[in-house]
N, C-alpha and C. Protein backbone atom coordinates (compact mmCIF):
# COMPACT_ATOMS: atom_id res chain seq x y z
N UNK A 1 -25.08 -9.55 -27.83
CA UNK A 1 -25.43 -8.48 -26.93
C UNK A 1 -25.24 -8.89 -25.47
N UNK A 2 -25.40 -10.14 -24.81
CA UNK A 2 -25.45 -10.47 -23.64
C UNK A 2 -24.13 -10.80 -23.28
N UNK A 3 -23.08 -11.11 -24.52
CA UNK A 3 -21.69 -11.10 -23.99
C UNK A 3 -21.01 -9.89 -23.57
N UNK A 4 -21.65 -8.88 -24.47
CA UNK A 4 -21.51 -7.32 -24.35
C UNK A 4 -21.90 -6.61 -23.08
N UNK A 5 -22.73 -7.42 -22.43
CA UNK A 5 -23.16 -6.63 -21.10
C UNK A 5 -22.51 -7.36 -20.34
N UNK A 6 -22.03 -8.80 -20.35
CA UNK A 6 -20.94 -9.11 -19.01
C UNK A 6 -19.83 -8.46 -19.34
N UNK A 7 -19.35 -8.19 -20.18
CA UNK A 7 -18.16 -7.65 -20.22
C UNK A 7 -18.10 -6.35 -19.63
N UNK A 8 -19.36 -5.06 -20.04
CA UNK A 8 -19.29 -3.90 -19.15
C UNK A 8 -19.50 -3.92 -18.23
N UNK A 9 -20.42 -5.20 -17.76
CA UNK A 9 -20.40 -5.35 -16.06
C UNK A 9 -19.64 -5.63 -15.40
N UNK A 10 -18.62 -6.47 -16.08
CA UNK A 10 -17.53 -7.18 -15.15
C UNK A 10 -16.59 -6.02 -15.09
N UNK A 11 -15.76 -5.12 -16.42
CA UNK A 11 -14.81 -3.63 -16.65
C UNK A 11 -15.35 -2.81 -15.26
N UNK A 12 -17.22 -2.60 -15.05
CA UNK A 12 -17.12 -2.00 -14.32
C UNK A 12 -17.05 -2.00 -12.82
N UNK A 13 -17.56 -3.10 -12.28
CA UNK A 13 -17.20 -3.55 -11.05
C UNK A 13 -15.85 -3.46 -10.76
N UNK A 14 -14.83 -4.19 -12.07
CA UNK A 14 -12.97 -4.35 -11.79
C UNK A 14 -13.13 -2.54 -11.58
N UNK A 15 -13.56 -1.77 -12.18
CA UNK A 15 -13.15 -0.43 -11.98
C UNK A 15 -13.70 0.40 -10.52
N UNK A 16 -14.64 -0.42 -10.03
CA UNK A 16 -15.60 0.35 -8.81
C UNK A 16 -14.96 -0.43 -7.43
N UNK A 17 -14.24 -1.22 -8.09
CA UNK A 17 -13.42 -2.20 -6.70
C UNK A 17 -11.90 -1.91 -6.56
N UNK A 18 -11.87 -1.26 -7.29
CA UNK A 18 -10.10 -0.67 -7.63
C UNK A 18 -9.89 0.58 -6.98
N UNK A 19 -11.26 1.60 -7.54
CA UNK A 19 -11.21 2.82 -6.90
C UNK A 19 -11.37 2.54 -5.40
N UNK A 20 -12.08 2.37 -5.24
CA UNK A 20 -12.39 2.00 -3.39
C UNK A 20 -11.98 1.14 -2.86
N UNK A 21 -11.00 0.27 -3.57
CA UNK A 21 -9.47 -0.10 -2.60
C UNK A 21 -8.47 0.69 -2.69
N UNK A 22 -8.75 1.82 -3.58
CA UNK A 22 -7.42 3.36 -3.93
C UNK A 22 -8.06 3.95 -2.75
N UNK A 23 -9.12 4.25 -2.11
CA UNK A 23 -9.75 5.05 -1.15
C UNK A 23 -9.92 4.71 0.08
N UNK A 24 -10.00 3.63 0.10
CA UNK A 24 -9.57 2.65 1.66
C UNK A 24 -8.20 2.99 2.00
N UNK A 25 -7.24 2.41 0.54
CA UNK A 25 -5.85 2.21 1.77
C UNK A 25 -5.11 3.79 1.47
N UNK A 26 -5.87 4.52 1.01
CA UNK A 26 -5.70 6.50 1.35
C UNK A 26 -5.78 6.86 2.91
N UNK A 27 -6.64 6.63 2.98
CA UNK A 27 -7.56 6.85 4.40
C UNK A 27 -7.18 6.19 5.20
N UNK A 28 -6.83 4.83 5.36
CA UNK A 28 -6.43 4.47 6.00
C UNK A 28 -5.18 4.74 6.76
N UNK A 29 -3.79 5.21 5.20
CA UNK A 29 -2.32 5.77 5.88
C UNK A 29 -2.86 6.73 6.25
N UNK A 30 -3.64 8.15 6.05
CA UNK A 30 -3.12 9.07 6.66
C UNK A 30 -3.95 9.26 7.98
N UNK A 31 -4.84 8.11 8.86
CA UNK A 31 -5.19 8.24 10.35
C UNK A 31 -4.46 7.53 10.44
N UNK A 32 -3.62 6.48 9.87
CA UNK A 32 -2.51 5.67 10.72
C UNK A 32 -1.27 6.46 10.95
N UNK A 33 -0.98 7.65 9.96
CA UNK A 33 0.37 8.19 10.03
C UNK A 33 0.19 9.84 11.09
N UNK A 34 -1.03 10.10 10.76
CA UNK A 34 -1.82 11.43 11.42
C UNK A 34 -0.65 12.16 10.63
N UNK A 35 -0.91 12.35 9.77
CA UNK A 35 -0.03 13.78 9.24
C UNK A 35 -1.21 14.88 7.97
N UNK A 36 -1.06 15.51 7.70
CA UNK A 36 -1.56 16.38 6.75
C UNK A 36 -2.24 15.48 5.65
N UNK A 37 -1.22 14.61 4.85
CA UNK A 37 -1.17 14.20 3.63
C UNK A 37 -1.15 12.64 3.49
N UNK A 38 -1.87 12.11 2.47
CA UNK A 38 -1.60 10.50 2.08
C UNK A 38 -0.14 10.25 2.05
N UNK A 39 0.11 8.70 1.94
CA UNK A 39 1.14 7.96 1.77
C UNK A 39 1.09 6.76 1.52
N UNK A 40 1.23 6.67 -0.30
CA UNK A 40 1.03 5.44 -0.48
C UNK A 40 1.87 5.00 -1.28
N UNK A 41 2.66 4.38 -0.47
CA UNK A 41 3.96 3.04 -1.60
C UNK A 41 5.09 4.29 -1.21
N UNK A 42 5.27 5.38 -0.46
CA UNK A 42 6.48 6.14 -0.28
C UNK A 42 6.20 7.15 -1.39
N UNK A 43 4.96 7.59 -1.55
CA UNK A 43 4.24 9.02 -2.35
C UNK A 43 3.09 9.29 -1.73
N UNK A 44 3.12 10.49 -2.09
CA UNK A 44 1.95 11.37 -2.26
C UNK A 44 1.54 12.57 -2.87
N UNK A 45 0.60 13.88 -3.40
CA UNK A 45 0.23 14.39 -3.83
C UNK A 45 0.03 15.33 -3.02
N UNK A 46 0.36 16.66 -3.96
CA UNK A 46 -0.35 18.22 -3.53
C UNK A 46 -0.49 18.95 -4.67
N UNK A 47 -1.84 19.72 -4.62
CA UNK A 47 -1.82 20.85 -5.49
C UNK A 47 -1.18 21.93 -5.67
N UNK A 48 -1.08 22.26 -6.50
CA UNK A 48 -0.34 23.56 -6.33
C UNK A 48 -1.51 25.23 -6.71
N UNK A 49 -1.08 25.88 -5.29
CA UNK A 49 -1.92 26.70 -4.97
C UNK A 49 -1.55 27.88 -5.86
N UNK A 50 -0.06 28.30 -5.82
CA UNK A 50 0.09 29.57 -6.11
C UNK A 50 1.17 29.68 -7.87
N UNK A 51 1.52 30.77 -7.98
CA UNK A 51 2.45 31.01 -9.69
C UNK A 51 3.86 30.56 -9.43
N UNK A 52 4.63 30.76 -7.97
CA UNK A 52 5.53 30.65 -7.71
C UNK A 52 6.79 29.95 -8.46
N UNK A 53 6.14 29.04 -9.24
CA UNK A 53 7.26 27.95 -10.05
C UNK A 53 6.97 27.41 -11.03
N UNK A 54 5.82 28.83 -11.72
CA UNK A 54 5.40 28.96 -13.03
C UNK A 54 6.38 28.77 -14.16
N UNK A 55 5.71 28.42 -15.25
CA UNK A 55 7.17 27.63 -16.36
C UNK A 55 6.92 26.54 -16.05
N UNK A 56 7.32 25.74 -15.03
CA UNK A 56 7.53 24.15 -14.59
C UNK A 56 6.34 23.85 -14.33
N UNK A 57 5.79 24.43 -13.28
CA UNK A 57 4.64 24.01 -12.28
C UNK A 57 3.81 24.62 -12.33
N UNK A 58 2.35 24.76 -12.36
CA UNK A 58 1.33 26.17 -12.62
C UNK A 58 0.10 26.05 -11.96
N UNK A 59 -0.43 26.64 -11.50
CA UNK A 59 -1.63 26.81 -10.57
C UNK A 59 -2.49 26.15 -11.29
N UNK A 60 -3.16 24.98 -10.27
CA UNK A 60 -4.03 23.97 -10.71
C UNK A 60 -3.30 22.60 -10.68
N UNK A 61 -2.02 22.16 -10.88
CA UNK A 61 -1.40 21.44 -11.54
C UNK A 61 -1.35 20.46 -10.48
N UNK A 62 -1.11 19.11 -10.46
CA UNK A 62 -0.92 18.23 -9.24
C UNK A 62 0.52 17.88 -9.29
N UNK A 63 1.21 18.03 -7.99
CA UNK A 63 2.54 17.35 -8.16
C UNK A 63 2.99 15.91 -6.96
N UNK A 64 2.90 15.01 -8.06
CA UNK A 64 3.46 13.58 -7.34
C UNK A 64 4.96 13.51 -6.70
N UNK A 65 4.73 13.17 -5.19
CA UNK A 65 5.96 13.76 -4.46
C UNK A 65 6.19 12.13 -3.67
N UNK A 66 7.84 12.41 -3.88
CA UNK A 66 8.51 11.23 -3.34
C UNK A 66 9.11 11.15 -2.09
N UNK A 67 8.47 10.39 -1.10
CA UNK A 67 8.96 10.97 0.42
C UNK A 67 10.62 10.45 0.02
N UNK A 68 11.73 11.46 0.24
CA UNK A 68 12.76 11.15 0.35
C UNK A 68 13.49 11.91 2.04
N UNK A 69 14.31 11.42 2.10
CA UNK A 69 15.84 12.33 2.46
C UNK A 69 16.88 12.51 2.67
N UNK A 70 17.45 12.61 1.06
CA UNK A 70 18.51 12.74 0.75
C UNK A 70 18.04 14.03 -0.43
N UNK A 71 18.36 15.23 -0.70
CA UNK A 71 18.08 16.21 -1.73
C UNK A 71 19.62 16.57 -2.30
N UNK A 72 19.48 17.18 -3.35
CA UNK A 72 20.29 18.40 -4.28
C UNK A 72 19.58 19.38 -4.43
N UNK A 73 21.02 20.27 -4.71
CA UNK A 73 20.39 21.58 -5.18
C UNK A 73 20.20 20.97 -6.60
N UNK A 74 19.06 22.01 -6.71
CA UNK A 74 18.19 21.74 -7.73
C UNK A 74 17.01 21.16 -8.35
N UNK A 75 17.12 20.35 -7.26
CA UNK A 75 15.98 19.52 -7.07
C UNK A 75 14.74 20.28 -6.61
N UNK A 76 13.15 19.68 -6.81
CA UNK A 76 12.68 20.07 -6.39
C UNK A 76 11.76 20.08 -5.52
N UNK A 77 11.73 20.26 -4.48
CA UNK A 77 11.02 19.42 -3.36
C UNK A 77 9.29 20.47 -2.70
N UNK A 78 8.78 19.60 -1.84
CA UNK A 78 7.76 20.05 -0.78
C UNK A 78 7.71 20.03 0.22
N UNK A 79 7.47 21.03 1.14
CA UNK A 79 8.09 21.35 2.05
C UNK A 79 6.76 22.31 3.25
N UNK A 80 7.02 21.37 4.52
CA UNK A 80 5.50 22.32 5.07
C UNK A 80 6.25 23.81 5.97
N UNK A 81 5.95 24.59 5.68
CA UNK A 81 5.79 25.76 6.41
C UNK A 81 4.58 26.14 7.19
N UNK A 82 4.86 26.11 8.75
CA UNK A 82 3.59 26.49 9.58
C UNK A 82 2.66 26.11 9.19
N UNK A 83 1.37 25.77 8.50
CA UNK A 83 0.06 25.15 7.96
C UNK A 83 0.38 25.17 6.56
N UNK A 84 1.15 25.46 5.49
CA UNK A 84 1.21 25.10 4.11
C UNK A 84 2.19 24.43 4.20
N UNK A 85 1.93 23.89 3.04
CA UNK A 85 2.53 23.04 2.18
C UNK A 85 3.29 23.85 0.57
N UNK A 86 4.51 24.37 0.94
CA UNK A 86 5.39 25.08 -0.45
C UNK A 86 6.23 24.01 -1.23
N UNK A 87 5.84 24.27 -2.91
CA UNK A 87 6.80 23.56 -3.27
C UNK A 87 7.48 24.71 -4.17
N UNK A 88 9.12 24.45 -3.95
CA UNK A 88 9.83 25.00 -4.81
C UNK A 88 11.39 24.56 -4.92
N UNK A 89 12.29 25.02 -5.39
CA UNK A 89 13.71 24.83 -5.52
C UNK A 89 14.97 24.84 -4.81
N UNK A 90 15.34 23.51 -4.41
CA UNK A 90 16.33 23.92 -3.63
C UNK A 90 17.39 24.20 -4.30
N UNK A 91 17.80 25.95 -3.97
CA UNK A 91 18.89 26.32 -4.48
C UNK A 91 20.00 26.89 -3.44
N UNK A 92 20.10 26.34 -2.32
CA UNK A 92 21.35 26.16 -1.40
C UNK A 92 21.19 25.01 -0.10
N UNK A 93 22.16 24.19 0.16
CA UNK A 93 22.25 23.54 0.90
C UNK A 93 23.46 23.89 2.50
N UNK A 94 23.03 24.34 3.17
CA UNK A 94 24.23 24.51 4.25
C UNK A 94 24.14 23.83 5.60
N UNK A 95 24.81 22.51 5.57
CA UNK A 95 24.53 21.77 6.43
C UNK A 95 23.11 21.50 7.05
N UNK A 96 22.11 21.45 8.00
CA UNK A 96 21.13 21.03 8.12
C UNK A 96 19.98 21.79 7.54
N UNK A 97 20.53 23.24 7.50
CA UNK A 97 20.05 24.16 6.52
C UNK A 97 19.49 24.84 5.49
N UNK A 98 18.45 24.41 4.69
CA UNK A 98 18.10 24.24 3.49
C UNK A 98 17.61 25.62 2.87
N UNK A 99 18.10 26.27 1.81
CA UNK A 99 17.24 26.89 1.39
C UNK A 99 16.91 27.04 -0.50
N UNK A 100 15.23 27.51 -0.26
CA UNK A 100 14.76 27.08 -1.61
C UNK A 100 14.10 28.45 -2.38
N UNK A 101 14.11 28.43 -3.03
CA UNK A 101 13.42 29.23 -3.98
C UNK A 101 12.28 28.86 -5.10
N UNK A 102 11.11 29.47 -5.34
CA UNK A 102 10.27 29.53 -6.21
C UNK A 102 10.99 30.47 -7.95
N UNK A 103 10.81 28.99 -8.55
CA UNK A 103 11.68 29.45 -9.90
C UNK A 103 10.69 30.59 -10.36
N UNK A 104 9.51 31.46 -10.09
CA UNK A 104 9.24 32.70 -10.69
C UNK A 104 9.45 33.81 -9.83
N UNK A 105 9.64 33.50 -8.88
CA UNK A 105 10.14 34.66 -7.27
C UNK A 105 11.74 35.42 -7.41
N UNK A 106 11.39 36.38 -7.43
CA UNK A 106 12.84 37.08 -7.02
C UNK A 106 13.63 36.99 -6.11
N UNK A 107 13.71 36.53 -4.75
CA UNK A 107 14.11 36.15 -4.13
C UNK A 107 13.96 34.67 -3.04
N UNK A 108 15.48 34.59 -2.68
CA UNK A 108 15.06 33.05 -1.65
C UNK A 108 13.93 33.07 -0.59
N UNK A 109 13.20 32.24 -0.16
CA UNK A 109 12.36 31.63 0.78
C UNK A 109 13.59 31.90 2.35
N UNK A 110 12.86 31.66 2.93
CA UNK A 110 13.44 31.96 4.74
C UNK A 110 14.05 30.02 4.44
N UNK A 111 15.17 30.03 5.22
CA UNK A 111 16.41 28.82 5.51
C UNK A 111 14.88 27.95 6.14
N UNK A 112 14.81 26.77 5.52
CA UNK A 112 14.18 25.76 6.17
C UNK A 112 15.22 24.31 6.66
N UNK A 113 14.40 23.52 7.56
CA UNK A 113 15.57 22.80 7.77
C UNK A 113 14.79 21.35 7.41
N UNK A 114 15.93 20.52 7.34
CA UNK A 114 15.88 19.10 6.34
C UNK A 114 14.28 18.72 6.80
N UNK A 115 14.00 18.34 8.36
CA UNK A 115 13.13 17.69 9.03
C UNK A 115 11.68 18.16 8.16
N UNK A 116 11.61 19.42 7.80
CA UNK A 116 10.46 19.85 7.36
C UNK A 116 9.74 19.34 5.66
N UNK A 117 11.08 19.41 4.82
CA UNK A 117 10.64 18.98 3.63
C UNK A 117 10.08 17.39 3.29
N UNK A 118 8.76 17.14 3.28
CA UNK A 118 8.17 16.11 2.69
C UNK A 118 8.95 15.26 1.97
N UNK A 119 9.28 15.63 0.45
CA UNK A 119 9.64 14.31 -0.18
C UNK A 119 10.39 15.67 -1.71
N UNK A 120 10.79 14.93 -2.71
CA UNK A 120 10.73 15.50 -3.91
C UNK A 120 10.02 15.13 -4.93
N UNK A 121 9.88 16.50 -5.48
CA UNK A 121 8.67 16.25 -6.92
C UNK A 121 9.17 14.97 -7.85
N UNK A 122 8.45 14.33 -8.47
CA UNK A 122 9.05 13.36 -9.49
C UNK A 122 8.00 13.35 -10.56
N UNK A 123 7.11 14.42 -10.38
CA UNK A 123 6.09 14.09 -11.70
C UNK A 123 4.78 15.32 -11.79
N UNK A 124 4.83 15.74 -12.31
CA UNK A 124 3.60 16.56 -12.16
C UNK A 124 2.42 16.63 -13.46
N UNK A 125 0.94 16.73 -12.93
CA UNK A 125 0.13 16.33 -13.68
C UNK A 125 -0.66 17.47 -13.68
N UNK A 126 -0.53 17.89 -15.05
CA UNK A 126 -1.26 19.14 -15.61
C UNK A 126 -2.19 19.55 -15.63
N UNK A 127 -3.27 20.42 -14.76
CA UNK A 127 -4.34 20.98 -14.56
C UNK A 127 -4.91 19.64 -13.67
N UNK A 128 -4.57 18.49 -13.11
CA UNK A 128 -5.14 17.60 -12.21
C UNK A 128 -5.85 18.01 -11.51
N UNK A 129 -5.64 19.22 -10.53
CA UNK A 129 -6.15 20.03 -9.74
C UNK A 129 -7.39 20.09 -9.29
N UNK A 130 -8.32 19.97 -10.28
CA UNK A 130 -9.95 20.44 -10.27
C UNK A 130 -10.41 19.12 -10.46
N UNK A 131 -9.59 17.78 -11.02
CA UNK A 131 -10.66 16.94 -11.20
C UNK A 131 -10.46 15.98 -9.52
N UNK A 132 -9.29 16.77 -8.98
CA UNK A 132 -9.30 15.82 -7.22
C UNK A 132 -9.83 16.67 -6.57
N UNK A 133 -10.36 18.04 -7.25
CA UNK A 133 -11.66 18.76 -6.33
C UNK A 133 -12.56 18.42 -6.52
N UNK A 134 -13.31 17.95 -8.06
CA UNK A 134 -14.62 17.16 -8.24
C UNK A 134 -14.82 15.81 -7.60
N UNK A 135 -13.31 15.39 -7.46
CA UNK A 135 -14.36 13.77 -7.43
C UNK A 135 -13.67 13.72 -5.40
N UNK A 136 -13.63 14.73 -4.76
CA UNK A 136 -12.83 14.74 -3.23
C UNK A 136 -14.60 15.30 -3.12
N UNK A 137 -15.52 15.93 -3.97
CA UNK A 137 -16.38 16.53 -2.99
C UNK A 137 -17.45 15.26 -2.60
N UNK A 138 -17.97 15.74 -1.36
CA UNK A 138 -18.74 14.36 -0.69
C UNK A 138 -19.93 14.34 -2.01
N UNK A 139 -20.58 15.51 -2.42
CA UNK A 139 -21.87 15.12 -2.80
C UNK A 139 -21.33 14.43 -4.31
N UNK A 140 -20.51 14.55 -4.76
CA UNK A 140 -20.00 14.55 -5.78
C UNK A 140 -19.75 12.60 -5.54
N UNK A 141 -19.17 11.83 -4.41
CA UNK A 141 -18.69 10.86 -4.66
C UNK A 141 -20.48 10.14 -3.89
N UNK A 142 -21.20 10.42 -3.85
CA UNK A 142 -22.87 10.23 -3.31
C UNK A 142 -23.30 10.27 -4.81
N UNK A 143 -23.37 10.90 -5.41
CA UNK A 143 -23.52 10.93 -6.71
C UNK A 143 -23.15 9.91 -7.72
N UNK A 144 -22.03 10.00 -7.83
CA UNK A 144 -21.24 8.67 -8.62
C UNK A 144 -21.93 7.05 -7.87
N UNK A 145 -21.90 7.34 -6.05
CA UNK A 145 -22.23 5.52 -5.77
C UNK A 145 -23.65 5.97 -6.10
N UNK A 146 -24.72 6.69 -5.98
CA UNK A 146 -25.96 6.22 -6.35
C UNK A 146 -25.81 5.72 -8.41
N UNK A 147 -25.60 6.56 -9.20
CA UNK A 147 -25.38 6.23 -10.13
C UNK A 147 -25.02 4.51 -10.52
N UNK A 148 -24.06 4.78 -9.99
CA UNK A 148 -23.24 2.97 -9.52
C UNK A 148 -24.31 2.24 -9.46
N UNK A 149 -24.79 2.17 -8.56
CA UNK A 149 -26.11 1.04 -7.78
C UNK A 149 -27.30 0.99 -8.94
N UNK A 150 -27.32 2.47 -9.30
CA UNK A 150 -28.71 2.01 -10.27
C UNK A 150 -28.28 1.38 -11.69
N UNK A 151 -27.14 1.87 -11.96
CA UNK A 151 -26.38 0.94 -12.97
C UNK A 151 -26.77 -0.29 -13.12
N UNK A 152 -26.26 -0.74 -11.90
CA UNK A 152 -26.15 -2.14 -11.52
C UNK A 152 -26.45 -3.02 -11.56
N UNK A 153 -27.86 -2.13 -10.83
CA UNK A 153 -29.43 -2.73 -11.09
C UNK A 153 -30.45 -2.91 -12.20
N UNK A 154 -30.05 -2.17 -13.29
CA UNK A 154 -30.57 -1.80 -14.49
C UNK A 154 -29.78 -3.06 -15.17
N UNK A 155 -28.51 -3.02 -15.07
CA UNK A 155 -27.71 -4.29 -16.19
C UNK A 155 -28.23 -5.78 -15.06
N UNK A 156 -28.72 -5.62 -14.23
CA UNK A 156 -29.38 -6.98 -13.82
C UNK A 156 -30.49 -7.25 -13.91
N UNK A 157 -30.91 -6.13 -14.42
CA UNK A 157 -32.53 -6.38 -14.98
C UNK A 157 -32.37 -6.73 -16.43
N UNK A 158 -31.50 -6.21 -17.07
CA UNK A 158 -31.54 -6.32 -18.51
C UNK A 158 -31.43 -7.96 -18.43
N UNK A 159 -30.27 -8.26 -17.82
CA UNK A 159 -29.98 -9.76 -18.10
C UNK A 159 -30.90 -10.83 -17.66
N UNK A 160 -31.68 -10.77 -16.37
CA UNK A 160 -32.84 -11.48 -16.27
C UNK A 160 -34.17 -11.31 -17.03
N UNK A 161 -34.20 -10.49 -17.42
CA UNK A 161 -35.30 -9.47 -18.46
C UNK A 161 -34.84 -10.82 -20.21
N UNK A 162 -33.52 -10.80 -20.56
CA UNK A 162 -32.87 -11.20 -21.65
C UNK A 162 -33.04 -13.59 -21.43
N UNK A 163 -32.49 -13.46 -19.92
CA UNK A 163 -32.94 -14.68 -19.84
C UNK A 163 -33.97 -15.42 -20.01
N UNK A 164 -35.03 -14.55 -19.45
CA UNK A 164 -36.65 -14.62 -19.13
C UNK A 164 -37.05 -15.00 -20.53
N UNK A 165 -37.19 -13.94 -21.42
CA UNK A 165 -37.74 -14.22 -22.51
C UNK A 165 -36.77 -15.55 -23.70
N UNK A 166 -35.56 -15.56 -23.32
CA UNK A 166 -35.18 -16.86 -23.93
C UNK A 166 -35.53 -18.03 -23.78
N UNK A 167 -35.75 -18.31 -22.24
CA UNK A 167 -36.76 -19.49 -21.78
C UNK A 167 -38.39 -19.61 -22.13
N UNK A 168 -39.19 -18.37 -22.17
CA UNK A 168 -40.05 -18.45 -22.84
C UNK A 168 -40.25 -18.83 -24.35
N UNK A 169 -39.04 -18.25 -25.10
CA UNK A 169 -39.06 -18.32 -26.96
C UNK A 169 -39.05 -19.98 -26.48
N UNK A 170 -38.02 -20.67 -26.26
CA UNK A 170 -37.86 -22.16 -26.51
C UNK A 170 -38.85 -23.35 -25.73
């Protein structure tokens, strides 16, 4: 039993020191870069708000985006317009010119130009959406570190609690 509790103590610390070096060097690129969005390792993430590129992509869904620039048609990229962030299809290229379309939209998007599009999609994660709204809300990550701490404190009681009485038996 007492090998059993270093082991979940140690899994969980490796796991509570991992996340909050994932949350440090978040925070950290995006006041170092001042832009909208993270950047980490030449990615980052956005939700997707609307149906627009339903089939592929679907409201809720997270899509992992690759800062590039170099595109194809066809590809599919993200791209900020005035305060959003659109992702959809580039289906014409005319010199600096870009224009894209949402694969459920009837028609093209207004000509955007190269400078604006972020990166391209390379991965998208299905219904992600709600669980980087649960664990992004403050009370929500106050929650988890109090939890944490009393954890903590509880598996360090167990084990001095477990020592205690072994020195007493002998």
């Amino acid at each position: 039993m007492k090998y059993i509790l270093k082991i979940f103590k140690l899994c969980f610390w490796i796991i509570f020191i991992l996340l909050l070096l994932i949350n440090v060097v978040l925070l950290f690129s995006k006041f170092v870069s001042k832009k909208d969005y993270f950047n980490l390792f030449g990615y980052t993430y956005f939700e997707v708000l609307s149906g627009s590129m339903s089939d592929e992509i679907n409201i809720g869904d997270i899509v992992l985006v690759k800062l590039n620039s170099k595109y194809n048609v066809g590809d599919v990229v993200t791209y900020k317009s005035y305060s959003h962030f659109i992702t959809h299809r580039i289906v014409k290229i005319d010199n600096d010119k870009i224009i894209t379309k949402g694969d459920a939209n009837n028609t093209n998007d207004d000509p955007i130009n190269q400078s604006q599009i972020i990166g391209k999609v390379v991965k998208r994660l299905k219904r992600a959406g709600i669980y980087i709204k649960v664990f992004m809300n403050f009370k929500v990550i106050v929650l988890i570190f109090m939890m944490i701490m009393v954890s903590a404190y509880i598996f360090s009681e167990i084990e001095v609690g477990n020592d205690y009485s072994e020195k007493k038996v002998n």
